[in-house]
PDB file of N, CA and C in Angstrom:
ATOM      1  N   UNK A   1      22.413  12.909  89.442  1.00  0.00           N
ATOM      2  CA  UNK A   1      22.395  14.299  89.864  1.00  0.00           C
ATOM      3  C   UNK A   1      21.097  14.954  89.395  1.00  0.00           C
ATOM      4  N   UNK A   2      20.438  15.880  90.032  1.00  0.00           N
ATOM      5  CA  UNK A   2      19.019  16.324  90.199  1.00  0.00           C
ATOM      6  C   UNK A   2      19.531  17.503  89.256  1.00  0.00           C
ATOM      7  N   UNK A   3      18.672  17.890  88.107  1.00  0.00           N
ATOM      8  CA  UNK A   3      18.543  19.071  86.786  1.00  0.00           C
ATOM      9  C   UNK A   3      18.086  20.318  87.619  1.00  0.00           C
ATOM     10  N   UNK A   4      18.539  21.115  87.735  1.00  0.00           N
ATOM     11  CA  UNK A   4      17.669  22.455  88.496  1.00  0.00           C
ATOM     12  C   UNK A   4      16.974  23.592  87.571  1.00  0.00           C
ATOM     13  N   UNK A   5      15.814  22.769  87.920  1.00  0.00           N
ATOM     14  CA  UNK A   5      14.836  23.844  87.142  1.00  0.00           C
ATOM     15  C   UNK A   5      14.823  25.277  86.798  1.00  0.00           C
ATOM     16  N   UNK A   6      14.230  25.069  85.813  1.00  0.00           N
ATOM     17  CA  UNK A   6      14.715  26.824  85.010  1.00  0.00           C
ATOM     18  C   UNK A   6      13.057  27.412  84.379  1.00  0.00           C
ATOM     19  N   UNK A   7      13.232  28.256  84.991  1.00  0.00           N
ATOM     20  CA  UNK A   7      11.381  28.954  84.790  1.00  0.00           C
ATOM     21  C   UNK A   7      11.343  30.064  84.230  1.00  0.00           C
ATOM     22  N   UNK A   8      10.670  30.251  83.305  1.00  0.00           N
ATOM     23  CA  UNK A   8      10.388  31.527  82.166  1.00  0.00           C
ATOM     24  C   UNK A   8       9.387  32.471  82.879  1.00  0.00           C
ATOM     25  N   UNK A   9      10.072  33.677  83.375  1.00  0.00           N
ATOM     26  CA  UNK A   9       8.846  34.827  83.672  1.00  0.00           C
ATOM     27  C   UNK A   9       8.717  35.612  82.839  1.00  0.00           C
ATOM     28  N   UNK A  10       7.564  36.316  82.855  1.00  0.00           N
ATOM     29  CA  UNK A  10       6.876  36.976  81.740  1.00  0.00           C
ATOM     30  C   UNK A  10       6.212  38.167  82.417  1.00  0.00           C
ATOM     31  N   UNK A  11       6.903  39.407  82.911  1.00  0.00           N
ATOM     32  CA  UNK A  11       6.426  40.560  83.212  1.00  0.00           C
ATOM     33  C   UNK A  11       6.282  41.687  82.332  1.00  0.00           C
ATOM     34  N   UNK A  12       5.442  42.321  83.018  1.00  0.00           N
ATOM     35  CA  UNK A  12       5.088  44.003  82.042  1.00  0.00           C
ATOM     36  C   UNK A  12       5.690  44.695  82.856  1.00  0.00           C
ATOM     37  N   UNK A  13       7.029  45.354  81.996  1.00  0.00           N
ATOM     38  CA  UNK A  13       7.566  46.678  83.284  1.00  0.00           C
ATOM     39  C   UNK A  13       7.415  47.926  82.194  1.00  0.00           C
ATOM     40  N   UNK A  14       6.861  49.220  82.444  1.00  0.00           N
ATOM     41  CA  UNK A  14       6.899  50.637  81.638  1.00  0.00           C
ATOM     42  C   UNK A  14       7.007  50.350  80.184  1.00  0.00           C
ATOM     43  N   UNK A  15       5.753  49.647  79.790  1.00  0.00           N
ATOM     44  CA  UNK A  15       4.748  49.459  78.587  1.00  0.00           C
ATOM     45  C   UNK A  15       5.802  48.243  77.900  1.00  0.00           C
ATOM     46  N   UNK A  16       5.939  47.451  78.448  1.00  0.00           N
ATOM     47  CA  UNK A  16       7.428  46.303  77.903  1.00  0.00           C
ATOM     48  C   UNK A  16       6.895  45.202  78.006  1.00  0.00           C
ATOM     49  N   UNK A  17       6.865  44.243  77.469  1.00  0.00           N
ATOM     50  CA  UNK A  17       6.832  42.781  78.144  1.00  0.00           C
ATOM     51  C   UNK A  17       8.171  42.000  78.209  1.00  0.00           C
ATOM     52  N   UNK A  18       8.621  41.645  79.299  1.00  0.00           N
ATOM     53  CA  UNK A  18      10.452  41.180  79.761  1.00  0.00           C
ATOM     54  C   UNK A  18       9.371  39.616  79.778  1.00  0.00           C
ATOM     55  N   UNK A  19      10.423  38.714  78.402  1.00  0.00           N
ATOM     56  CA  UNK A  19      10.318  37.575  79.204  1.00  0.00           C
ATOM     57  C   UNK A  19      11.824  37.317  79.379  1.00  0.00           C
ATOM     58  N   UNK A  20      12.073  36.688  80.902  1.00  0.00           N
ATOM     59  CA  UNK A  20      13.501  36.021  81.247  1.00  0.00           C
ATOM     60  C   UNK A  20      13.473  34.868  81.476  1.00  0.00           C
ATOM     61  N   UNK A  21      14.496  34.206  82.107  1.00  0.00           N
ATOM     62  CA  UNK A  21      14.909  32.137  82.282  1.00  0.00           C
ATOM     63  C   UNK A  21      15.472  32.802  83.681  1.00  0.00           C
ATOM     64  N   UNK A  22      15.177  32.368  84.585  1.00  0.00           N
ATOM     65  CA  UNK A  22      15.877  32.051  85.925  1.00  0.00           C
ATOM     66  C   UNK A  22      15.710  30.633  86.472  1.00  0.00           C
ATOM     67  N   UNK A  23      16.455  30.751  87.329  1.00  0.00           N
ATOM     68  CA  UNK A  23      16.500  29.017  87.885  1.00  0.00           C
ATOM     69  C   UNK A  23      15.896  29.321  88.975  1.00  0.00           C
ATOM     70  N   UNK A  24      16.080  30.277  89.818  1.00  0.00           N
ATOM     71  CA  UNK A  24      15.577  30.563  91.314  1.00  0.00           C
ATOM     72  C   UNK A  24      14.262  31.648  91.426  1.00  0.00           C
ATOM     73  N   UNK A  25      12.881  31.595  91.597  1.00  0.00           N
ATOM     74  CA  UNK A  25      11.713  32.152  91.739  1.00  0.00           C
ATOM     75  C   UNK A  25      10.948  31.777  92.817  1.00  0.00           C
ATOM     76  N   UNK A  26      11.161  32.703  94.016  1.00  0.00           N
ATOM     77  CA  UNK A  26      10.245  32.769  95.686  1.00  0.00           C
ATOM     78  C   UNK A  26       9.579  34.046  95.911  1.00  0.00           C
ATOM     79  N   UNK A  27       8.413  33.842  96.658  1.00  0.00           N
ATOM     80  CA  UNK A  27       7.852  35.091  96.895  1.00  0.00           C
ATOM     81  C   UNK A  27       8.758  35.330  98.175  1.00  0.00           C
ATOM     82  N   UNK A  28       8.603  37.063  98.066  1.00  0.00           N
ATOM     83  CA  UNK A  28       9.740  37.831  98.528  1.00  0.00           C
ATOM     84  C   UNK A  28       9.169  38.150  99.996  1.00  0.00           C
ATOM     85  N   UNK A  29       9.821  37.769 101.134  1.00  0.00           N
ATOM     86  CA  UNK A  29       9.666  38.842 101.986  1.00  0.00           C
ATOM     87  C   UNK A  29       8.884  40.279 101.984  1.00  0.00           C
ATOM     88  N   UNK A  30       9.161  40.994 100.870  1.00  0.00           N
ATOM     89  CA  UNK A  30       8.647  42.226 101.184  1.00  0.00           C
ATOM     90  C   UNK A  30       7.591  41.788 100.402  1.00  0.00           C
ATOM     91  N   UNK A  31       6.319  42.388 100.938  1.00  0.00           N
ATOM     92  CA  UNK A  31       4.786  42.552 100.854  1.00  0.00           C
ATOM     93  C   UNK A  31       4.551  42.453  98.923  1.00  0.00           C
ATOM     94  N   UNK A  32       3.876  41.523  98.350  1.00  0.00           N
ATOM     95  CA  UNK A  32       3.777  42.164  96.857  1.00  0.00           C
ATOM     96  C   UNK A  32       4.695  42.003  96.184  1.00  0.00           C
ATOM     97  N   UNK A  33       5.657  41.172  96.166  1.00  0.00           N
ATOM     98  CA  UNK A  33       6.735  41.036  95.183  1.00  0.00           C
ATOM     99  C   UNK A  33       7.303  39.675  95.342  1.00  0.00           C
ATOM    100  N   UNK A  34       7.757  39.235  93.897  1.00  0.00           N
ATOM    101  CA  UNK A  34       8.641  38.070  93.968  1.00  0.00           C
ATOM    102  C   UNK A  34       9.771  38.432  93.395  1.00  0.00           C
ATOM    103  N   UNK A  35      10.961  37.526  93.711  1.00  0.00           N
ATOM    104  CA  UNK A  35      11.606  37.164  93.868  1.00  0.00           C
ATOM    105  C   UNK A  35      12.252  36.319  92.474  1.00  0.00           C
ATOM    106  N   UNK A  36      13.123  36.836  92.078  1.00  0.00           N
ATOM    107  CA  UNK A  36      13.901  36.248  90.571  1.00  0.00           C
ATOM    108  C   UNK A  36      15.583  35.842  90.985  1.00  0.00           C
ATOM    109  N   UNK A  37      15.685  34.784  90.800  1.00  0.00           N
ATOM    110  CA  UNK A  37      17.797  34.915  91.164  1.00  0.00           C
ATOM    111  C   UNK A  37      18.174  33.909  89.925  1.00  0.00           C
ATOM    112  N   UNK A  38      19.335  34.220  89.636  1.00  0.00           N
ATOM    113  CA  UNK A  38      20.084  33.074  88.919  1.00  0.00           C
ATOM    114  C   UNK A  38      19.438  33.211  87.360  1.00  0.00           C
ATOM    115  N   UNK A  39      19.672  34.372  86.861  1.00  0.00           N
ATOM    116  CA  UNK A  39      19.138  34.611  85.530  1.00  0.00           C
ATOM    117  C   UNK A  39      20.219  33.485  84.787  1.00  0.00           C
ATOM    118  N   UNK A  40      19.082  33.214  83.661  1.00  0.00           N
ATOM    119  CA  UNK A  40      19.649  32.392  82.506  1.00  0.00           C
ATOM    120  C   UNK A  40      20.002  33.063  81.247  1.00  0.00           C
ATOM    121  N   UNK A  41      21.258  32.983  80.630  1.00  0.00           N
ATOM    122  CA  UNK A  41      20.829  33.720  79.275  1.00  0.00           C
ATOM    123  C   UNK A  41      21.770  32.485  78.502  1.00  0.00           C
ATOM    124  N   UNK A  42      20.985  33.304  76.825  1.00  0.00           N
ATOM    125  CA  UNK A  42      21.340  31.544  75.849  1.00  0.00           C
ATOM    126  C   UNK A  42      22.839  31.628  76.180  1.00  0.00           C
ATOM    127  N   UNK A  43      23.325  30.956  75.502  1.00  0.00           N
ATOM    128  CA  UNK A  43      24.694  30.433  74.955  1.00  0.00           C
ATOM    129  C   UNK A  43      25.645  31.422  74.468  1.00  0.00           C
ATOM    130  N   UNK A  44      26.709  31.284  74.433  1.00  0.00           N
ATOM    131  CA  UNK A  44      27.649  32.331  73.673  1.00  0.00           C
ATOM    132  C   UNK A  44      28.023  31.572  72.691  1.00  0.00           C
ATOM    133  N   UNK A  45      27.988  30.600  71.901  1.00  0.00           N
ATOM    134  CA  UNK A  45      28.930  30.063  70.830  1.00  0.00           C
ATOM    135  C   UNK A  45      27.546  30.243  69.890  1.00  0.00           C
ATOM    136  N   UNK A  46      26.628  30.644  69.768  1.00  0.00           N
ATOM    137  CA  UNK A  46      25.556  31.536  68.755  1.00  0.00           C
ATOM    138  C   UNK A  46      26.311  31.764  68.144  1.00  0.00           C
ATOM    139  N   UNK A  47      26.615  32.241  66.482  1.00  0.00           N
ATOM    140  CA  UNK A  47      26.872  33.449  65.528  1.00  0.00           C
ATOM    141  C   UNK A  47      26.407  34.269  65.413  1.00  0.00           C
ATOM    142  N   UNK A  48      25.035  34.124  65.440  1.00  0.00           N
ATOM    143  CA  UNK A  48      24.142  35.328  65.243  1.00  0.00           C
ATOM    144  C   UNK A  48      23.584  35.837  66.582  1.00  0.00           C
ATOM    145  N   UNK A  49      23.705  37.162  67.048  1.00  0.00           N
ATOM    146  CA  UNK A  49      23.796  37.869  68.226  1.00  0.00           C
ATOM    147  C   UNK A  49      22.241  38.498  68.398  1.00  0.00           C
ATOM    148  N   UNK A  50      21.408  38.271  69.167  1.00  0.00           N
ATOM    149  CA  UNK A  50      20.314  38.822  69.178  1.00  0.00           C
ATOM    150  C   UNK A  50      20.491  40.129  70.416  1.00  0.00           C
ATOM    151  N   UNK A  51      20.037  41.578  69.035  1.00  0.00           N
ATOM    152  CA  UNK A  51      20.307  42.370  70.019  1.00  0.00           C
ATOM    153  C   UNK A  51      19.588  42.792  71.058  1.00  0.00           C
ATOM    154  N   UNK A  52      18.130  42.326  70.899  1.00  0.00           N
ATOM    155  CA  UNK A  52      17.427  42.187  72.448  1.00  0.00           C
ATOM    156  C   UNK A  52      18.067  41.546  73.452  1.00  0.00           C
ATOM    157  N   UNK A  53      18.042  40.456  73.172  1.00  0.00           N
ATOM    158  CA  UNK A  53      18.698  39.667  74.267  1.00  0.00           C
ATOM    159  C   UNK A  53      20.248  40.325  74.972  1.00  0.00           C
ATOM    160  N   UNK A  54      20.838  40.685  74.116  1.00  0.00           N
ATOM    161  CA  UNK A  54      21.969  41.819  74.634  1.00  0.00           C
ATOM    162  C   UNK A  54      21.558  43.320  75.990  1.00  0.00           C
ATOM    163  N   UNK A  55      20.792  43.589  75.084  1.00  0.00           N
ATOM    164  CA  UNK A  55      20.411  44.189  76.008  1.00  0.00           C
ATOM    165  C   UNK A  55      19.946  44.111  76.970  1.00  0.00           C
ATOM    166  N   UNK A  56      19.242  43.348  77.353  1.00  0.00           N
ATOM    167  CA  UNK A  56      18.824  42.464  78.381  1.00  0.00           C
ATOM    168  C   UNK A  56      19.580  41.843  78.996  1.00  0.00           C
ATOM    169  N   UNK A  57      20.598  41.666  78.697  1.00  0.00           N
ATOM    170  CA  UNK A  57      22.026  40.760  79.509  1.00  0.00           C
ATOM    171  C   UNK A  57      22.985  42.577  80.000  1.00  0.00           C
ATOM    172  N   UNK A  58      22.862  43.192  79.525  1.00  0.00           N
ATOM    173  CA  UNK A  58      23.102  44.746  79.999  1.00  0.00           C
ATOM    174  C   UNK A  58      22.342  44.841  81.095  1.00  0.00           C
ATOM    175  N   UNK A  59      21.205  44.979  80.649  1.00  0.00           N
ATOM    176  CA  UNK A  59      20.383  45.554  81.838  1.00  0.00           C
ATOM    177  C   UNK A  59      20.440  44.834  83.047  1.00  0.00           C
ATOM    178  N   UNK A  60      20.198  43.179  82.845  1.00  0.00           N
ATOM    179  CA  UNK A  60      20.396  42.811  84.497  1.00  0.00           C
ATOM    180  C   UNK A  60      21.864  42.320  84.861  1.00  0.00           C
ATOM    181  N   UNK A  61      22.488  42.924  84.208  1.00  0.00           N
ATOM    182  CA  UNK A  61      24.305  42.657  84.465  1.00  0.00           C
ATOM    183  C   UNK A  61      24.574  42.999  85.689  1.00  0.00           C
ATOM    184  N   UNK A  62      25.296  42.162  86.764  1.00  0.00           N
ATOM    185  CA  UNK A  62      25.440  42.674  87.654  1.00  0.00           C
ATOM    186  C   UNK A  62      24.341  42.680  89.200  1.00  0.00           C
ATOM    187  N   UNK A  63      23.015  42.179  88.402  1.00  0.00           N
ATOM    188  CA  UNK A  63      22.246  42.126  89.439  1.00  0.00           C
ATOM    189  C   UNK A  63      22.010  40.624  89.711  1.00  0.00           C
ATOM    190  N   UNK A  64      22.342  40.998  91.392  1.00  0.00           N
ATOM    191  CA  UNK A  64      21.978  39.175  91.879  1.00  0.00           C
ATOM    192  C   UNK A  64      20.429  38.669  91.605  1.00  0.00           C
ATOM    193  N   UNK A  65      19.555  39.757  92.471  1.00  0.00           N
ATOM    194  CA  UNK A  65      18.552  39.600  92.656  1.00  0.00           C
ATOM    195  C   UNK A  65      17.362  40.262  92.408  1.00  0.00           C
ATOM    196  N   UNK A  66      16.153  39.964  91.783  1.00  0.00           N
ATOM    197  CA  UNK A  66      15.162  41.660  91.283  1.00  0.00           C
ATOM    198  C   UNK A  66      14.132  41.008  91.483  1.00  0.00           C
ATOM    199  N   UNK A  67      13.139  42.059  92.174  1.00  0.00           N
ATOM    200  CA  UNK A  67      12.136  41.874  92.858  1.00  0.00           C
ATOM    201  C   UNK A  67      11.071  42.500  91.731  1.00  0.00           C
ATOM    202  N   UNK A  68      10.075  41.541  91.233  1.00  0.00           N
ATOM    203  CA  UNK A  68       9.187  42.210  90.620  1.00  0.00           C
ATOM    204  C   UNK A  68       7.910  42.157  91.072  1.00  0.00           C
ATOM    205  N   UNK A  69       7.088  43.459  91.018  1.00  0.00           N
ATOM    206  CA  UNK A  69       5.788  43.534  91.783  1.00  0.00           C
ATOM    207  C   UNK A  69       5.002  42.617  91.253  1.00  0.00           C
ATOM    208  N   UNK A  70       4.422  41.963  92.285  1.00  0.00           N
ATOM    209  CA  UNK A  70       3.546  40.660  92.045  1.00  0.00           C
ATOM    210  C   UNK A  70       2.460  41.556  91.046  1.00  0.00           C
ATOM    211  N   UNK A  71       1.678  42.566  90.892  1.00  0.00           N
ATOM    212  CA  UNK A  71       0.717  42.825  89.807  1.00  0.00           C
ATOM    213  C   UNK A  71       1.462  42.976  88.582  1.00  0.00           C
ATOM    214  N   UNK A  72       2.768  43.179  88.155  1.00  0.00           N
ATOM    215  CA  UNK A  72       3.604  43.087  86.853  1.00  0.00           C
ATOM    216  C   UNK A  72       3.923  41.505  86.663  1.00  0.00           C
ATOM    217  N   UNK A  73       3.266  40.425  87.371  1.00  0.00           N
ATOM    218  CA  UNK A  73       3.852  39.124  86.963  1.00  0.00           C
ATOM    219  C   UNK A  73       2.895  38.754  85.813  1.00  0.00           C
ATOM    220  N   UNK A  74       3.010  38.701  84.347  1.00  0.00           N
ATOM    221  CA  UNK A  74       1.687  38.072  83.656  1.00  0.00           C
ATOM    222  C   UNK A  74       1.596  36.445  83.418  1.00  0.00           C
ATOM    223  N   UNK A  75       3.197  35.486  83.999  1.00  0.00           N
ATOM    224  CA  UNK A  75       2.463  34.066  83.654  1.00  0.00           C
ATOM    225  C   UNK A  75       3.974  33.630  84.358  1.00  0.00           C
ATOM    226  N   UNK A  76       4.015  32.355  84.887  1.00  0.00           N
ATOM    227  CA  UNK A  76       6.022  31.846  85.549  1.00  0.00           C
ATOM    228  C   UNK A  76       5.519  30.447  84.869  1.00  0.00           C
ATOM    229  N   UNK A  77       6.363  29.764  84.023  1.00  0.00           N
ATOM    230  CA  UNK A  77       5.984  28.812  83.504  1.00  0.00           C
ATOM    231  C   UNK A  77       7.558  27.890  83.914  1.00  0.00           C
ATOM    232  N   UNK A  78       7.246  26.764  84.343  1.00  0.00           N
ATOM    233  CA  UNK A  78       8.534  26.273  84.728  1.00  0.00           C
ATOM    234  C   UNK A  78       9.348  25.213  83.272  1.00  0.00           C
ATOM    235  N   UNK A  79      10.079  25.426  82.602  1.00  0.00           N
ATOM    236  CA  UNK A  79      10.368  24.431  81.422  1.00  0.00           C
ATOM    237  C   UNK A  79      11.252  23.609  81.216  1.00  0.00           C
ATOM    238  N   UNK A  80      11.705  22.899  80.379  1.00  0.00           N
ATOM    239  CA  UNK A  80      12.889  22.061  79.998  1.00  0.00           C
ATOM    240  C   UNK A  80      13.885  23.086  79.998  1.00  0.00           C
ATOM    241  N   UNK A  81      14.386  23.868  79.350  1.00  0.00           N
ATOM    242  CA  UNK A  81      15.465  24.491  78.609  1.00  0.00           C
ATOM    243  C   UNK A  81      15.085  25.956  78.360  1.00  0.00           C
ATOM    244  N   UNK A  82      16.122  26.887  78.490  1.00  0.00           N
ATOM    245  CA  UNK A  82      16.086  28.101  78.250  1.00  0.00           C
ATOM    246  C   UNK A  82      15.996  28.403  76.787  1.00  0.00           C
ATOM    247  N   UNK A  83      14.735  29.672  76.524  1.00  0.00           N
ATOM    248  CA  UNK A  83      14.924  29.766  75.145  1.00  0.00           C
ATOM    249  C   UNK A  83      15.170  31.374  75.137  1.00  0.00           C
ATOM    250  N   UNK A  84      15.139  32.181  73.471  1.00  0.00           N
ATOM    251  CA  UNK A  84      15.254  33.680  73.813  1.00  0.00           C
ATOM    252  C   UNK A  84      14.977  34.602  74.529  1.00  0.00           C
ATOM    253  N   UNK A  85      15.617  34.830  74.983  1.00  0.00           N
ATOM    254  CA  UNK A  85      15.180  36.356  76.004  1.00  0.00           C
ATOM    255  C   UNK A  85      14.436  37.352  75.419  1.00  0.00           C
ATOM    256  N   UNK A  86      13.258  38.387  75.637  1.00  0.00           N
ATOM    257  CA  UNK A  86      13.110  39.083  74.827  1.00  0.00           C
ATOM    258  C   UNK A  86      12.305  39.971  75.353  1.00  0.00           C
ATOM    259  N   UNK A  87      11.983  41.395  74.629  1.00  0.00           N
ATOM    260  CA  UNK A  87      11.464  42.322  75.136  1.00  0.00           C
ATOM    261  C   UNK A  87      10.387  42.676  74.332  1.00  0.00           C
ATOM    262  N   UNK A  88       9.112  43.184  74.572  1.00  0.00           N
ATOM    263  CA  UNK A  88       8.425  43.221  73.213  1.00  0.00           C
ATOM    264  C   UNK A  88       7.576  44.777  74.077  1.00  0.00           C
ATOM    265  N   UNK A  89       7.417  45.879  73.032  1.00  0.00           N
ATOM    266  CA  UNK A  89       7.273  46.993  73.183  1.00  0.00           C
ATOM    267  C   UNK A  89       5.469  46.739  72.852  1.00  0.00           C
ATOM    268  N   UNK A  90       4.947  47.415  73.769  1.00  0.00           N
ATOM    269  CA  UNK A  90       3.444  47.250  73.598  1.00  0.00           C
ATOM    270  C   UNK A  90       2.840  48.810  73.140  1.00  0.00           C
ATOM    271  N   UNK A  91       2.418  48.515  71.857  1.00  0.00           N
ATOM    272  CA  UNK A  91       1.824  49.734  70.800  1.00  0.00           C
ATOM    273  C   UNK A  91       0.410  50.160  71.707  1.00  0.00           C
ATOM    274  N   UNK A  92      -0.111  51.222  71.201  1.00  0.00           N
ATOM    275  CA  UNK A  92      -1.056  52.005  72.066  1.00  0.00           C
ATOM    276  C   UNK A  92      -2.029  50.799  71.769  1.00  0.00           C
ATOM    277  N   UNK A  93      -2.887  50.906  72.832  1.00  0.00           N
ATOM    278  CA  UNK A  93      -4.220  49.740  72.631  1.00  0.00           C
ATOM    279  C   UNK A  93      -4.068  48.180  72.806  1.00  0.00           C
ATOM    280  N   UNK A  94      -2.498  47.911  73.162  1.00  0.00           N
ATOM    281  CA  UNK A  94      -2.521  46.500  73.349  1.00  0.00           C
ATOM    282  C   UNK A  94      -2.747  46.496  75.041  1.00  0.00           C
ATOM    283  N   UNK A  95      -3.187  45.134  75.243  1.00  0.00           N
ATOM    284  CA  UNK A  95      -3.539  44.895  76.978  1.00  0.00           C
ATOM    285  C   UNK A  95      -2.687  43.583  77.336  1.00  0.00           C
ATOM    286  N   UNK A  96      -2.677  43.579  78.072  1.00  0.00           N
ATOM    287  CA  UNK A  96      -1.497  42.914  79.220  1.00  0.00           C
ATOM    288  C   UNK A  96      -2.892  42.223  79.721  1.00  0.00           C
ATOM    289  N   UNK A  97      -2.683  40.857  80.115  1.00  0.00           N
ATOM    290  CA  UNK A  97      -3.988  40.314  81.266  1.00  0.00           C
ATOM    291  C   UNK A  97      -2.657  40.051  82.614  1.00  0.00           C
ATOM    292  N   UNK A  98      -2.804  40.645  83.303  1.00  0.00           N
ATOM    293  CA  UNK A  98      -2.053  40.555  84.570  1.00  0.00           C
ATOM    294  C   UNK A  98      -2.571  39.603  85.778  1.00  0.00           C
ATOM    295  N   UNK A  99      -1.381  39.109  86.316  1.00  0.00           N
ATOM    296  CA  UNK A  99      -2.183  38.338  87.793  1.00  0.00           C
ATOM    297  C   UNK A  99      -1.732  38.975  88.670  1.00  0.00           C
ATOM    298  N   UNK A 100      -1.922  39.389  89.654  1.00  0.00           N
ATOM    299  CA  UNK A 100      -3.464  39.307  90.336  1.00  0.00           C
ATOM    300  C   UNK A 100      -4.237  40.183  89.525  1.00  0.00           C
ATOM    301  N   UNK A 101      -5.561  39.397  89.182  1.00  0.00           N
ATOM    302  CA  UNK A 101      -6.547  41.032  88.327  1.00  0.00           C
ATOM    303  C   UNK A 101      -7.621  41.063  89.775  1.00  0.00           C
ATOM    304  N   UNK A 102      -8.478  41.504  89.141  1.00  0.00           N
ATOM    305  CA  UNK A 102      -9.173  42.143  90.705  1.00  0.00           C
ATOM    306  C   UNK A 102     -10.666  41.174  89.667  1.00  0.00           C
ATOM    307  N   UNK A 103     -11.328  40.473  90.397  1.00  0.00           N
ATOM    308  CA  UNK A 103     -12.599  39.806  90.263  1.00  0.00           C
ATOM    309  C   UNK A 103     -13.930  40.723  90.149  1.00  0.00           C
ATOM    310  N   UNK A 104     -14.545  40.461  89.423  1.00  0.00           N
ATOM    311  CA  UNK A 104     -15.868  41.442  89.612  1.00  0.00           C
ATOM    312  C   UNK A 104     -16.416  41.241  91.022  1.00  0.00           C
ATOM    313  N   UNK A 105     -17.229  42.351  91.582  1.00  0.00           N
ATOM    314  CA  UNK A 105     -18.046  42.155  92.471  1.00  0.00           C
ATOM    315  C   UNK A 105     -19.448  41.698  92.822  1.00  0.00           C
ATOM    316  N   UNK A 106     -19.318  40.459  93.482  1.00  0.00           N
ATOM    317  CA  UNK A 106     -20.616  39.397  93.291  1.00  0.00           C
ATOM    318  C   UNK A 106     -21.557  40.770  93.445  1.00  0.00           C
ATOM    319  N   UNK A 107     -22.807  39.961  92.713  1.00  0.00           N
ATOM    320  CA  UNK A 107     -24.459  41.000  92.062  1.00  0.00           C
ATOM    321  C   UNK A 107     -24.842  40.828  93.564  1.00  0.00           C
ATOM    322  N   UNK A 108     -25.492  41.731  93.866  1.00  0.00           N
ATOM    323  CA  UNK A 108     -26.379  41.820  95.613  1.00  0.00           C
ATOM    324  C   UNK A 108     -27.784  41.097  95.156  1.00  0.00           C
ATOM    325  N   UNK A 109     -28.135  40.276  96.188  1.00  0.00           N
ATOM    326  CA  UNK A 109     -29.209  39.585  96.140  1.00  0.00           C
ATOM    327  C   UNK A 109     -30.507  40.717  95.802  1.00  0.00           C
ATOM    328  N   UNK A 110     -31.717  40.052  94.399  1.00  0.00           N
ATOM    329  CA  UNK A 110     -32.477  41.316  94.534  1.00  0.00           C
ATOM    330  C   UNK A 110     -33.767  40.768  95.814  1.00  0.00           C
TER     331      UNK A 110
END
């Protein structure tokens, strides 16, 4: 039986960095966005309860599917195994390197 891959995205949404585990990642129909389904979250037989990750199992509770704007994607890494979920709050002055960034504009011939 074939393992169905499970891929770690890593977006910036309203100064946040969300990394999640989904199994299912396509670019979306609509213009500029992909496509996330089949969120992963760890285990329940843990003892110790991570309350990010809670919250984060709040927040996309309930949702099949979430479309995130392709310029909020910062990396989709496809892996073995799901690890913590987590949210990390970005202090004034930190930078995000985002994809798509915009390329400098080639120098005009002198």
């Amino acid at each position: 039986m074939t393992k169905l891959p499970i891929y770690k995205v890593i977006f910036y949404n309203q100064n946040q960095v969300y990394e999640i585990y989904a199994r299912a990642i396509y670019q979306s129909d609509m213009y500029g966005f992909i496509e996330v389904e089949e969120f992963v979250f760890g285990e329940r037989t843990q003892l110790v309860v991570d309350p990010g990750e809670e919250k984060l199992k709040g927040e996309f509770a309930g949702v099949k599917r979430s479309y995130i704007p392709m310029h909020s994607i910062v990396r989709i890494d496809e892996v073995e195994k799901e690890g913590a979920i987590k949210v990390t709050e970005l202090k004034t002055g930190d930078k995000v390197a985002q994809f798509p960034f915009s390329m400098p504009a080639p120098k005009a011939p002198e």
